[in-house]
Protein backbone atom coordinates (compact mmCIF):
# COMPACT_ATOMS: atom_id res chain seq x y z
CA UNK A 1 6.69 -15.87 5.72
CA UNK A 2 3.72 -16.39 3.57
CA UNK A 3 4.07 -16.19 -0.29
CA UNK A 4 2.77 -12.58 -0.87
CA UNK A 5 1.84 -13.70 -4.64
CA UNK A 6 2.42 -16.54 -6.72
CA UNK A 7 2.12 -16.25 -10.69
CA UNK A 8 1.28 -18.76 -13.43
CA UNK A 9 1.47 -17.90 -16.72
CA UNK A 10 -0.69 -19.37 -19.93
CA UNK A 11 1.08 -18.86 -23.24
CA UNK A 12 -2.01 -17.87 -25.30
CA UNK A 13 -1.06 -16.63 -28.10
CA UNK A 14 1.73 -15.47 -30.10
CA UNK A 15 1.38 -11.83 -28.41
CA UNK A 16 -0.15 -13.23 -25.16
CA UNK A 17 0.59 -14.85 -21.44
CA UNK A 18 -1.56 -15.29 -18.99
CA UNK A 19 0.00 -15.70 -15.54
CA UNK A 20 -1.40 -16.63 -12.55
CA UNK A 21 -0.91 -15.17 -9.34
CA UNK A 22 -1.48 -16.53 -5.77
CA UNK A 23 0.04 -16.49 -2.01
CA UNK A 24 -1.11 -19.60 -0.75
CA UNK A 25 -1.74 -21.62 -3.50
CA UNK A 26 -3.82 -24.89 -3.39
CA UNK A 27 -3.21 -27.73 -5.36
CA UNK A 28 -6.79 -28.37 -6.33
CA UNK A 29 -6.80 -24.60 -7.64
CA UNK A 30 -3.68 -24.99 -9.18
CA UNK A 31 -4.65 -28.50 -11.28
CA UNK A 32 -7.79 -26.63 -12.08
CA UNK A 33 -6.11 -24.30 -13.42
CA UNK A 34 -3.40 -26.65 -15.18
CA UNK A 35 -6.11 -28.72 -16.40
CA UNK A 36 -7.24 -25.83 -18.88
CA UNK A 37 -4.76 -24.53 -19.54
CA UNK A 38 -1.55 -26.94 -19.54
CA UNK A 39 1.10 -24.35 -19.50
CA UNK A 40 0.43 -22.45 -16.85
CA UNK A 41 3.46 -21.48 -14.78
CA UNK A 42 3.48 -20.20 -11.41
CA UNK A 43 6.36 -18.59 -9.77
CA UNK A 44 6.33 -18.50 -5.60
CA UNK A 45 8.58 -17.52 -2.90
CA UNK A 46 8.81 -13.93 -3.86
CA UNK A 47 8.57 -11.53 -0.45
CA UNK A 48 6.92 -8.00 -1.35
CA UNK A 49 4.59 -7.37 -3.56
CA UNK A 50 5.98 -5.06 -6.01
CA UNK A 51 8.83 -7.55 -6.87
CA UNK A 52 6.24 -10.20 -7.23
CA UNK A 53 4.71 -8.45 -9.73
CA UNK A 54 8.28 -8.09 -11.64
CA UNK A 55 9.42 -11.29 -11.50
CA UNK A 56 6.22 -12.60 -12.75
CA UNK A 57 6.78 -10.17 -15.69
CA UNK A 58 10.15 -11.37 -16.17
CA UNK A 59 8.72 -14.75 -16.52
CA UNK A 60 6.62 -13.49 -19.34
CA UNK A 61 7.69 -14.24 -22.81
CA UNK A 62 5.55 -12.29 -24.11
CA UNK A 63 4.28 -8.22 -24.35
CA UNK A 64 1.12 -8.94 -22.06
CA UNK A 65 0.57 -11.58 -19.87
CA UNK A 66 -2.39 -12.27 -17.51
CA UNK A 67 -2.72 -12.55 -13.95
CA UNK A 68 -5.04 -14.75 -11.77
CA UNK A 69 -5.28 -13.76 -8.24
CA UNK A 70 -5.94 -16.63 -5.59
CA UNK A 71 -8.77 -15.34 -3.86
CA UNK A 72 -10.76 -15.64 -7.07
CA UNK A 73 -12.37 -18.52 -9.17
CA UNK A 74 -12.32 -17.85 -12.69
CA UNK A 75 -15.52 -17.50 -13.53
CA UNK A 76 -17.41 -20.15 -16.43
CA UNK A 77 -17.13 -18.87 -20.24
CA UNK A 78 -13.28 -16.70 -19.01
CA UNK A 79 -10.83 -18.22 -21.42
CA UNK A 80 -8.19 -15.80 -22.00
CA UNK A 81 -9.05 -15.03 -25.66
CA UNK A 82 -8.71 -11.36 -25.43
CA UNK A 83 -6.25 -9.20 -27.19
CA UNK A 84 -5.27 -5.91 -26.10
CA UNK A 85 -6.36 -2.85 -28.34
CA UNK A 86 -3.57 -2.68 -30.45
CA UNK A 87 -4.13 1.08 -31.69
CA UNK A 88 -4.55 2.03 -27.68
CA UNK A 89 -1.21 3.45 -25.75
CA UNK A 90 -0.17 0.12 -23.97
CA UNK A 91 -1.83 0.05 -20.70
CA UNK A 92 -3.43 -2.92 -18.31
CA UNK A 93 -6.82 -4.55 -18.66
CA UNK A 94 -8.40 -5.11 -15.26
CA UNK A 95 -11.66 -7.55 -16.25
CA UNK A 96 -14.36 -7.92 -13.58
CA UNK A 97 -15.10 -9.70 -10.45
CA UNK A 98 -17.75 -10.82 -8.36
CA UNK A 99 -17.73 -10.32 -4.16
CA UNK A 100 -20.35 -12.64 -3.40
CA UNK A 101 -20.32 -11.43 0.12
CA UNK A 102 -21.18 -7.99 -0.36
CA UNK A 103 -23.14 -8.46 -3.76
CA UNK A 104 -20.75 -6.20 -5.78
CA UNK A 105 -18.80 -6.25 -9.26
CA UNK A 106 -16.51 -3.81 -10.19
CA UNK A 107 -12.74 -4.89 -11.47
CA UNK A 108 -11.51 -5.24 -7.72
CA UNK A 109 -10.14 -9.16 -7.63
CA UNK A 110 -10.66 -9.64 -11.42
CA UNK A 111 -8.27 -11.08 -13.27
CA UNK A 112 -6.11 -8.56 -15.20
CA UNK A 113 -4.12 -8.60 -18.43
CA UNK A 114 -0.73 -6.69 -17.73
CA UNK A 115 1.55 -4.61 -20.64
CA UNK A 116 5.24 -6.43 -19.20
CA UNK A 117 6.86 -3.24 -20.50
CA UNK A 118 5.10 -1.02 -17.73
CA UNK A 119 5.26 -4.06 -14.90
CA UNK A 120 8.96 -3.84 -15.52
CA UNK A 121 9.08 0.39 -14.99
CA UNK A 122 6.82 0.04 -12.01
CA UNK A 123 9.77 0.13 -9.43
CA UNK A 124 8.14 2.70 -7.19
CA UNK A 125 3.98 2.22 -7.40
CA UNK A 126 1.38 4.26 -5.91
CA UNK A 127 -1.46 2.78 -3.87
CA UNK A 128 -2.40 0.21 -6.06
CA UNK A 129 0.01 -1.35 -8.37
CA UNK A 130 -1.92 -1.51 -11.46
CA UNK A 131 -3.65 1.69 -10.98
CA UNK A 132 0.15 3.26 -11.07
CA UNK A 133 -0.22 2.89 -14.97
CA UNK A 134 -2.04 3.66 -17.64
CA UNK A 135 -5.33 1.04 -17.44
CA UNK A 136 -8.79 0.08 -19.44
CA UNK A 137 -11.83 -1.63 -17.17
CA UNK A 138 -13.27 -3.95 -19.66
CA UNK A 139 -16.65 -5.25 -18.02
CA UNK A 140 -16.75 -8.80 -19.00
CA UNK A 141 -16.60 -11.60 -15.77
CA UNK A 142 -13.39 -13.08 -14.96
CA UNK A 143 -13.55 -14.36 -11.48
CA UNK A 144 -15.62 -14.82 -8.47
CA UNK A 145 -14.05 -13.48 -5.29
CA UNK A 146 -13.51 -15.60 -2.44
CA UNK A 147 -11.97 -12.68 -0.25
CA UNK A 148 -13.93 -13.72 2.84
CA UNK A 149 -12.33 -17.32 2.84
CA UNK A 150 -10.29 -16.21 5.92
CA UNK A 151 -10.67 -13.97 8.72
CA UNK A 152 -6.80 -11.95 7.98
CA UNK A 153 -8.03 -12.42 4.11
CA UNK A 154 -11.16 -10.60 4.27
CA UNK A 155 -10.01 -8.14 6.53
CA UNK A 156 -6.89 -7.37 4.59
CA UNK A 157 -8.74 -7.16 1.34
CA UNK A 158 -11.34 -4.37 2.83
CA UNK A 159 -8.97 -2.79 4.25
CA UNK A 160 -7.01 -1.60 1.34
CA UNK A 161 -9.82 -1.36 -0.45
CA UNK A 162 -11.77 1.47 1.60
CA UNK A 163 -8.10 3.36 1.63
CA UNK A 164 -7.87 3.34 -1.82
CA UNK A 165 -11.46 4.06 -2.53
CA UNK A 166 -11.25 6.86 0.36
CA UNK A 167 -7.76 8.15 -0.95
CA UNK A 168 -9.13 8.87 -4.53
CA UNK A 169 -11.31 11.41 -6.40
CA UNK A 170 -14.61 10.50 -5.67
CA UNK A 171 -17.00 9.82 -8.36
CA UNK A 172 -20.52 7.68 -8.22
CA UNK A 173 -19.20 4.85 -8.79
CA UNK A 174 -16.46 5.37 -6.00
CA UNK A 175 -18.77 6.13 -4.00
CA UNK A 176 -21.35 3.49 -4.65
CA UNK A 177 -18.28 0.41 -3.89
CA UNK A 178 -17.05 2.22 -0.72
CA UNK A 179 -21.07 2.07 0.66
CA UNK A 180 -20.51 -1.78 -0.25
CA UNK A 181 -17.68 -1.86 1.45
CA UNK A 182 -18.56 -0.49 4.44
CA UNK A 183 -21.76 -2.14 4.81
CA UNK A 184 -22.16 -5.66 6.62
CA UNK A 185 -22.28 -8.22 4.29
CA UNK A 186 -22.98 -11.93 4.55
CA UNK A 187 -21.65 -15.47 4.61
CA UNK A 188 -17.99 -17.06 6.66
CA UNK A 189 -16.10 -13.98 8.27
CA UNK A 190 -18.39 -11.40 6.98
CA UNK A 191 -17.74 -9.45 10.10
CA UNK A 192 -13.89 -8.88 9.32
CA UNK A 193 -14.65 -7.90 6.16
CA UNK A 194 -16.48 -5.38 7.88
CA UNK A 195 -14.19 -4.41 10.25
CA UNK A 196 -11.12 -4.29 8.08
CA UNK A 197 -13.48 -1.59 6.04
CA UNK A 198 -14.15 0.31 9.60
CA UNK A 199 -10.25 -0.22 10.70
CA UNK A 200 -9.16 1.38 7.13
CA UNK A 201 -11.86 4.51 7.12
CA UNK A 202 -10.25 5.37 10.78
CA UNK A 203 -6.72 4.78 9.40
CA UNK A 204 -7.54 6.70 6.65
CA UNK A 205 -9.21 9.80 8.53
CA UNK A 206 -6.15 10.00 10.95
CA UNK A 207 -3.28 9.63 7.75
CA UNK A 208 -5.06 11.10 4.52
CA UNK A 209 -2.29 14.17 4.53
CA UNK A 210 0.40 11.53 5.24
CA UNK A 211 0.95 9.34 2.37
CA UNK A 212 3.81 7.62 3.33
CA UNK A 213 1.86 6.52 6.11
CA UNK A 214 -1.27 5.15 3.73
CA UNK A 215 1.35 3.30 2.18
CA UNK A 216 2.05 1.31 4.97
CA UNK A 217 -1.37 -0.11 3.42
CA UNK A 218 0.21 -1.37 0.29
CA UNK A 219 2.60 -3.90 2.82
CA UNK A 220 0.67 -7.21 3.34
CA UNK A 221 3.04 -8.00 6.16
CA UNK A 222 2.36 -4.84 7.52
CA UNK A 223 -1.31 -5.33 7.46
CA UNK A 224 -1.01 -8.73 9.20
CA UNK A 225 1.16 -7.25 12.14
CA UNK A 226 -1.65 -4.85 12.42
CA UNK A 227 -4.67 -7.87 12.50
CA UNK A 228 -3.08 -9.17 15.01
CA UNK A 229 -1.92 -6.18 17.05
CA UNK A 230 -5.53 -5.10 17.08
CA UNK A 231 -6.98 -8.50 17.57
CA UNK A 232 -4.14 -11.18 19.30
CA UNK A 233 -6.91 -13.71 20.50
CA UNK A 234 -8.37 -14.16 17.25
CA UNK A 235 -7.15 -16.59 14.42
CA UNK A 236 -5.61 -15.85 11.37
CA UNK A 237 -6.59 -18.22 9.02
């Protein structure tokens, strides 16, 4: 079974620690990442992603901690200098990305600071994880996506995506990502980015008054038995 996420964590500050989070985890990414920023931990082998998520926290020794996901390349000038707005209700700070592919930024991918306190209480999450709490976009770069790297990747990542951008209240700026989404974009596996956005509008349209059944969405395994299911000649990776 493949390592749903992987954390490391960068002790920052006194009130800070970044974490890093992964599934398949490359060395070179991982010495990058060690190079900068020496104590970086990562923590592996955890099935699901919610407990991920938790034990990473756990790991934290600190009231905020910040998590790199694998797909991305933290972007030039990101160095884990800010501090959470300390007269603010706790709440997560999701930083933006870059998708390459289909020319967007938005904070989908981007590495996020997390309050531990409300990783801990997360036990039962909605859609997205980090969404489930309170949360502040800040729009300053953190990563460049590399969601496309594989064809399961990139059709994994749009397909969540689109149900989460499908399953809530539409504003412009919804609106405006899910067009991106859902248009053909360019560069290595482009077209299952593509279709993972297709597959999850048609899985969307056929469950939106099920819930339980969109969050079949939020199970990465689940998603994988479904690539392959739908598309048994292809290759995962």
């Amino acid at each position: 079974m493949d390592n749903l996420f992987v954390r490391t964590v960068i002790n920052k500050s006194i009130s800070l620690d970044p974490k890093y989070m992964n599934e398949q985890i490359n060395d070179h990414l991982l010495k990058k990442l060690k190079e900068k920023f020496p104590r970086a931990k990562w923590c592996k082998g955890v099935q699901g992603q919610t407990l991920a998520y938790i034990t990473a926290a756990s790991m934290s020794e600190t009231d905020y901690f910040f998590a790199v996901f694998p797909k991305s390349e933290i972007a030039e000038g990101f160095d884990f200098s800010f501090q959470p707005d300390r007269f603010r209700n706790p709440c997560h700070y999701i930083f933006d990305c870059y998708i390459p592919t289909l020319d967007l930024r938005y904070g989908w991918g981007g590495i996020i600071l997390y309050n531990k306190k409300l990783v801990m209480k997360t036990t039962k999450p909605q859609l997205d994880f980090t969404m489930s709490q309170d949360h502040h976009s800040v729009p300053i770069l953190s990563a460049i996506s590399n969601c496309n790297e594989t064809p399961l990747l990139a059709y994994r990542s749009s397909f969540r995506e689109v149900i989460k951008l499908l399953q809530m209240k539409p504003t412009v700026e919804s609106q405006y990502r899910l067009k991106k989404w859902m248009t053909l974009g360019k560069g290595p596996n482009a077209k299952w980015l593509h279709r993972g956005a297709i597959d999850g509008k048609d899985y969307f349209e056929t469950y939106k008054d099920q819930y339980n059944k969109l969050m079949y969405s939020y199970d990465y395994e689940w998603i994988k038995d479904k690539f392959i299911s739908s598309y048994p000649t292809e290759i995962l990776d």
